[in-house]
Every structure is written in C-alpha cells, then in structure tokens.
Protein backbone atom coordinates (compact mmCIF):
# COMPACT_ATOMS: atom_id res chain seq x y z
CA UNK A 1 111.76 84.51 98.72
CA UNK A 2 108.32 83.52 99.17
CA UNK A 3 106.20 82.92 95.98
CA UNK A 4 102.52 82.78 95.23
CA UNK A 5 102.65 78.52 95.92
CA UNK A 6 104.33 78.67 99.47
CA UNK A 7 101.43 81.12 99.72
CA UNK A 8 98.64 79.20 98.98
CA UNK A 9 100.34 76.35 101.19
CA UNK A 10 100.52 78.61 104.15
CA UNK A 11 97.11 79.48 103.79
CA UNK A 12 95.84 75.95 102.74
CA UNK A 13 97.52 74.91 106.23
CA UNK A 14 95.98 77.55 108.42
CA UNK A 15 92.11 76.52 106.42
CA UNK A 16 92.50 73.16 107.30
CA UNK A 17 93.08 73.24 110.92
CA UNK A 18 90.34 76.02 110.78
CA UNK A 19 88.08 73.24 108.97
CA UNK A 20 89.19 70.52 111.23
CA UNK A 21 88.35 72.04 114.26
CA UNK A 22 85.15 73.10 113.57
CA UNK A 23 84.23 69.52 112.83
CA UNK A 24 85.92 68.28 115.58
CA UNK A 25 83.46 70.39 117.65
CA UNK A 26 80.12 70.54 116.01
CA UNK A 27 80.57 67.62 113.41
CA UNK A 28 80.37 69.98 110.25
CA UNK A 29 82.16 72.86 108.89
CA UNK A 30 80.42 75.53 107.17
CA UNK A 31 82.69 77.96 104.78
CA UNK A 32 82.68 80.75 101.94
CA UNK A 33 85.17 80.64 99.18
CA UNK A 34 85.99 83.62 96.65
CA UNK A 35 87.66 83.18 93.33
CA UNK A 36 89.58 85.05 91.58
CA UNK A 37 93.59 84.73 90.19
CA UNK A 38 94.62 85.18 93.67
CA UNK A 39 92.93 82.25 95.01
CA UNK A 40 94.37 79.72 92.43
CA UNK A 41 97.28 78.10 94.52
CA UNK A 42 95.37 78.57 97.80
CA UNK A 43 92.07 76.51 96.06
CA UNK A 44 94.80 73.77 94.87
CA UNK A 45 96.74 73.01 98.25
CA UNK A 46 93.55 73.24 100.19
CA UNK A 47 91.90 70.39 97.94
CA UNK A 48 95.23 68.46 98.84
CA UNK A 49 94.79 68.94 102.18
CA UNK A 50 93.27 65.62 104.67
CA UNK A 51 89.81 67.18 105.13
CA UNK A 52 86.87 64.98 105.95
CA UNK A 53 84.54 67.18 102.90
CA UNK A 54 81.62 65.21 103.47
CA UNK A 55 80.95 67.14 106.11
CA UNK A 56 81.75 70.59 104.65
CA UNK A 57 79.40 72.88 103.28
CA UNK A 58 80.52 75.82 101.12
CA UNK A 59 79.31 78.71 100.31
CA UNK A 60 79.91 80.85 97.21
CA UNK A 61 80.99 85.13 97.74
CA UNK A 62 79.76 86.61 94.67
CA UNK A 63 79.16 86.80 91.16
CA UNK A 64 78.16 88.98 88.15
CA UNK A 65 74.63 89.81 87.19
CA UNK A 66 73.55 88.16 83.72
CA UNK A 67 76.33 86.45 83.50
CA UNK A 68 75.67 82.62 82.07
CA UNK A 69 77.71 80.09 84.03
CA UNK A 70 79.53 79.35 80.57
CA UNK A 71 81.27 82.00 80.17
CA UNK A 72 84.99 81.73 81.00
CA UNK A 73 84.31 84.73 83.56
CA UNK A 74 81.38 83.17 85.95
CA UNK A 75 82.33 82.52 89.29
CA UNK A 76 80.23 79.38 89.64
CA UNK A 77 81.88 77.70 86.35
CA UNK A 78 85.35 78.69 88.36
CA UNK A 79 84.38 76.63 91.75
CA UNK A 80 82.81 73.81 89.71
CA UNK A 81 85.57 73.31 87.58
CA UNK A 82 88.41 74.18 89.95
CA UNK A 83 87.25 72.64 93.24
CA UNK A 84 83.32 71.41 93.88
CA UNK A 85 84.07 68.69 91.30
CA UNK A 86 87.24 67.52 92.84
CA UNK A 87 85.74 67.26 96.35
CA UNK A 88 82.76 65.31 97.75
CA UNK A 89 80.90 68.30 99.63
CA UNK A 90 77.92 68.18 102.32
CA UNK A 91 76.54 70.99 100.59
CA UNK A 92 76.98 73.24 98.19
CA UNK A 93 75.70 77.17 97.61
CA UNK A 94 76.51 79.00 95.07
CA UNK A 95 75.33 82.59 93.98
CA UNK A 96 73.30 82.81 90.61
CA UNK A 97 73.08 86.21 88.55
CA UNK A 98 71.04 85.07 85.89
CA UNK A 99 67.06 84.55 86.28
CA UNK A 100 65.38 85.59 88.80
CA UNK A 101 68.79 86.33 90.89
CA UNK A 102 66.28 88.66 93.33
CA UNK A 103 64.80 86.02 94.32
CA UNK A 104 67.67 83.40 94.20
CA UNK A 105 69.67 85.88 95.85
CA UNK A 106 66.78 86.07 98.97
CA UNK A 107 66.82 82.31 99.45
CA UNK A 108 70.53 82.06 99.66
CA UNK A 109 70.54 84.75 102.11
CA UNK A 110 67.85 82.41 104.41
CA UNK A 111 70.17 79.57 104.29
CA UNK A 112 73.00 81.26 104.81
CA UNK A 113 71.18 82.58 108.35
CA UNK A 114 70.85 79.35 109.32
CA UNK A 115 73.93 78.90 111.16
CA UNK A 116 77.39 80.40 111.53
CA UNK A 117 80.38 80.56 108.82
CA UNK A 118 83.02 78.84 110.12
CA UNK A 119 85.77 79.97 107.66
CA UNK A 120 85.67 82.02 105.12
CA UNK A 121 88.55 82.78 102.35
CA UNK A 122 88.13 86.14 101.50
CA UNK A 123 90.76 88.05 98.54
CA UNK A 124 91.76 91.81 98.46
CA UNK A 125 90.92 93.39 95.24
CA UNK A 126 93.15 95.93 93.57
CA UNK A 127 91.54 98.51 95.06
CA UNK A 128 90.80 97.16 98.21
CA UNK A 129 87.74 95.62 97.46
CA UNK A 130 86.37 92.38 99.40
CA UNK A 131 83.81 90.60 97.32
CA UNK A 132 82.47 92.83 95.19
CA UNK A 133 82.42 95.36 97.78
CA UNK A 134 84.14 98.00 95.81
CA UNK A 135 84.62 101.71 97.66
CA UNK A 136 82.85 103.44 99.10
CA UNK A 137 82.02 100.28 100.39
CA UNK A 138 78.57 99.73 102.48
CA UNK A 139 79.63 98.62 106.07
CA UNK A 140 76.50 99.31 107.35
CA UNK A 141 73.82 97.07 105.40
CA UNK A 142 73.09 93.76 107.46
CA UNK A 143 71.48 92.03 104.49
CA UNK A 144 73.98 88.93 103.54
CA UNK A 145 73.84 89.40 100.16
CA UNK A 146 73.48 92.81 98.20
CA UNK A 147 73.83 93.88 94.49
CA UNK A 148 76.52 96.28 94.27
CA UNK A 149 77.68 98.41 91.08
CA UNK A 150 81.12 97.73 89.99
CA UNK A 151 83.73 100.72 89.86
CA UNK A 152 86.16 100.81 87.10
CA UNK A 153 89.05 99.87 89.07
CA UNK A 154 87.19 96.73 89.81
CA UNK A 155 86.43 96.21 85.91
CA UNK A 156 89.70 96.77 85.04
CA UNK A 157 91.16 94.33 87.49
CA UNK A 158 89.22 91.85 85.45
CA UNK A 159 89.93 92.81 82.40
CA UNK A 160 94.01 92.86 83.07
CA UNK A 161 93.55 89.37 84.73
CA UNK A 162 91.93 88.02 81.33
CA UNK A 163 88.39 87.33 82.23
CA UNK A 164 86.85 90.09 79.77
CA UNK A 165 88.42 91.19 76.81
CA UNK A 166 87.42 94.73 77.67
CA UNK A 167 85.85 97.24 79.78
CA UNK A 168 82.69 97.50 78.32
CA UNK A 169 82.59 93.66 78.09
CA UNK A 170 82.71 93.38 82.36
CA UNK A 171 78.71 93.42 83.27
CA UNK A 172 77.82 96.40 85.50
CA UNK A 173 76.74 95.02 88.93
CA UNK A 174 77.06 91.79 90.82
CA UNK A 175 75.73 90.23 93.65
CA UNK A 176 78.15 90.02 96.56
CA UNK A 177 78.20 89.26 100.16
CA UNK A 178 78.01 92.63 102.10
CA UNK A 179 80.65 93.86 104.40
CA UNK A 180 78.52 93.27 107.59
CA UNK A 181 77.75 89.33 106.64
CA UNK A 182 81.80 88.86 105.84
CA UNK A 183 82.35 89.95 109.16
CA UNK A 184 80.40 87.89 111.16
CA UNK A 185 82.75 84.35 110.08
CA UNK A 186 84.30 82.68 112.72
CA UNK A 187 87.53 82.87 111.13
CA UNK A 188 88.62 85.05 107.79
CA UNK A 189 92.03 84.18 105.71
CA UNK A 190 92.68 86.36 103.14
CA UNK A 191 95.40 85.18 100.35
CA UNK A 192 96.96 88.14 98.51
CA UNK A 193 99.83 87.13 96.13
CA UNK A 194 100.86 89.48 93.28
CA UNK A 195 102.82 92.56 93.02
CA UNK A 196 99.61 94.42 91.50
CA UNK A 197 98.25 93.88 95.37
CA UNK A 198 101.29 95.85 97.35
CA UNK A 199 99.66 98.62 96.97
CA UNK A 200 95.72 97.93 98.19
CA UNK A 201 97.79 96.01 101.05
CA UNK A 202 99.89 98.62 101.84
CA UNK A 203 96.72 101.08 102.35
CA UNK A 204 94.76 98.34 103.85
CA UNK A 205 97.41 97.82 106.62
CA UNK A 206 98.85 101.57 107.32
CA UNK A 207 94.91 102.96 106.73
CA UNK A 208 92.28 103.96 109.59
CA UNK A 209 89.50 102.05 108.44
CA UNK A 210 87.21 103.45 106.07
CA UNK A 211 84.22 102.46 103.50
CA UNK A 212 87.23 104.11 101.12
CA UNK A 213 89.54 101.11 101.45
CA UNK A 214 87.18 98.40 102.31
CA UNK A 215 89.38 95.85 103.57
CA UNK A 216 90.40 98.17 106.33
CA UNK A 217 87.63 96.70 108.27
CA UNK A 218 88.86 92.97 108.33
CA UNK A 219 91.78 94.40 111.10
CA UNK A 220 88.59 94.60 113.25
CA UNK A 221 88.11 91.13 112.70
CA UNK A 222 89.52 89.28 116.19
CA UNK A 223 90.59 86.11 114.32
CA UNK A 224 91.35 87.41 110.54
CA UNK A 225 94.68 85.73 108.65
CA UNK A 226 96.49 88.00 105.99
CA UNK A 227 98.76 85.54 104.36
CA UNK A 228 101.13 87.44 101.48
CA UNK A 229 104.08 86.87 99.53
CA UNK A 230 107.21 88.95 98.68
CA UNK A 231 105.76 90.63 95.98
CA UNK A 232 102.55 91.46 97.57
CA UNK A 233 104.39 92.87 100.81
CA UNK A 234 106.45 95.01 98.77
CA UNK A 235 105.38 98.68 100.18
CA UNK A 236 105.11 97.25 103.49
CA UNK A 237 107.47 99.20 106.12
C-alpha cells in the first residue's frame, strides 16, 4: 500500500531532479509552491532533499483576500513556517491579500514575467480546483494572477481540513494564479493524497477537459506529474 509519505517522497524525488536540472543548465531554478494538507509530506521530503537553494527562487500560488498573515489559515504564514525558514532561498515571492493587494498583486505579476517557471507544485482541490481556480474555471485570462470568488465546495474543503471553524468564517475571494499562467511552467507535479481526492481525480483523469473540472487541463500539459496514493486512486479503473 502506498501512503501519503511514500507520496510526498515520490514527488520530492521527481522536484529535485526537476530543480537540479534547471540549475545545472541556467544556474538558477525558478518554482511555485501551493499549500494546503495535501502538500504537507511533499513540502517535508523536498526540504530533505540535496538542493543547492541558494539558487532557487520560489514563488507563492495563492492566498485569501484580507486575510492577516497570523491567522492559522494564511498561506504565507504556512510557507514561512513550514519551508522558507528552513531553507536559504535566492528569492522569495509570496502573494499578499491584505493592503493594497491590487497593486501588490500587479507587481508580483511583473516579476513573475520576468522569466520562466521552472517547476511548479500544483494540488487538486476537492472539486477539482487548481489554485484557487474553482469551476467554472477561467482558462482563458492571460493575466498571472487574478482574484477569483471562492465556491462553497472550495470553502468547505477548508473548513473540513481545519483552517476555518466555519463557512461563513472562509473570506470570499482570493488571489490566485490563473489557469493560463499555471500552464506555461516548464514542469507541473501535482501531489494528491487523501481518500476525499478519489473522486476530483477520478473526473480529472476519465473527463474531456472542461472549465467544469479545472484540472482537466493539466493532461494538456506535455511534462505534468500526477503522483497519488492508494487512497487517492481509489475510483480509478
């Protein structure tokens, strides 16, 4: 049986040879991370893993609008806590939803431009979100970073994983990296443990691809990595 840590090793293995290379060629890496429940054994083998991460620079997916880092819910208190302070990065860009996030949001979208993503980690919501790209999702948008209103499958997701204590308690929009700027990484690994995930996996893989299901559209992708575990391959045929 394959578990939710053999996970996160497989895909910690695959992100570091994706990470190595690209500094073996160009002499830096550039990458996105998401966060999430799903990403917590993935995160902890890739810090483990021999990467040169002085010469990394990360990028952050998304994260909720108003939110103050200190809540237990923010995204950026999750990557500090959980993985920029255990690593010495290049660089490091994270998405801010408090002040002035218009405007915050616009300059992380220039630097993002600047160059390619090498690799980006990339979850599956419950309902087949990626990011906070929740369905119908926007595939056509080339902005790299968009506000999107969250769908109550989405809030509920984060409510059931313990982030909110209810519904009403998950904020109503976040920024996120659109569908169109996810796709244009080098290289996309998506880590989907959990039994909760069979099904948005299921419809993801045996799906055409449609706004509907948004991760449909990574199967377009000509270098993406689904990496699952028993639980989350259950419905699979």
């Amino acid at each position: 049986m394959v578990d939710p840590r053999e996970l996160g090793k497989e895909a910690a293995r695959i992100a570091t040879q994706s990470i190595r290379d690209a500094i073996e060629r160009q002499g830096t890496a550039r990458i996105v991370l998401s966060t999430g429940a799903s990403q917590f054994e993935t995160i902890e083998e890739l810090i483990a893993s021999d990467i040169d991460w002085t010469k990394v620079e990360m990028f952050h997916l998304d994260e909720y609008v108003g939110l103050s880092e200190q809540h237990p819910a923010s995204f950026r208190k999750y990557l500090k806590e959980r993985f920029t302070s255990k690593v010495s990065l290049k660089s490091v860009h994270f998405v801010d939803g408090e002040v002035d996030y218009l405007a915050k949001m616009a300059a992380l979208s220039e630097e993002l431009r600047k160059a390619p993503i090498d690799l980006a980690l990339i979850g599956i919501g419950e309902n087949a979100h990626i990011a906070f790209n929740d369905p119908p999702a926007d595939f056509s948008t080339k902005e790299p970073f968009i506000v999107v209103n969250l769908d109550d499958a989405c809030k509920s997701q984060q409510v059931r994983e313990g982030w909110f204590p209810t519904l009403d308690d998950v904020p109503k929009q976040a920024i996120s990296m659109s569908v169109h700027q996810i796709m244009q990484c080098k290289h996309i690994i998506s880590s989907v443990p959990h039994k909760v995930k069979a099904e948005a996996i299921k419809k993801t893989l045996e799906s055409d691809i449609t706004p509907e299901i948004p991760a449909t559209i990574l199967k377009s992708h000509s270098q993406w990595s689904l990496v699952l575990e028993t639980e989350s391959a259950a419905y699979i045929k």
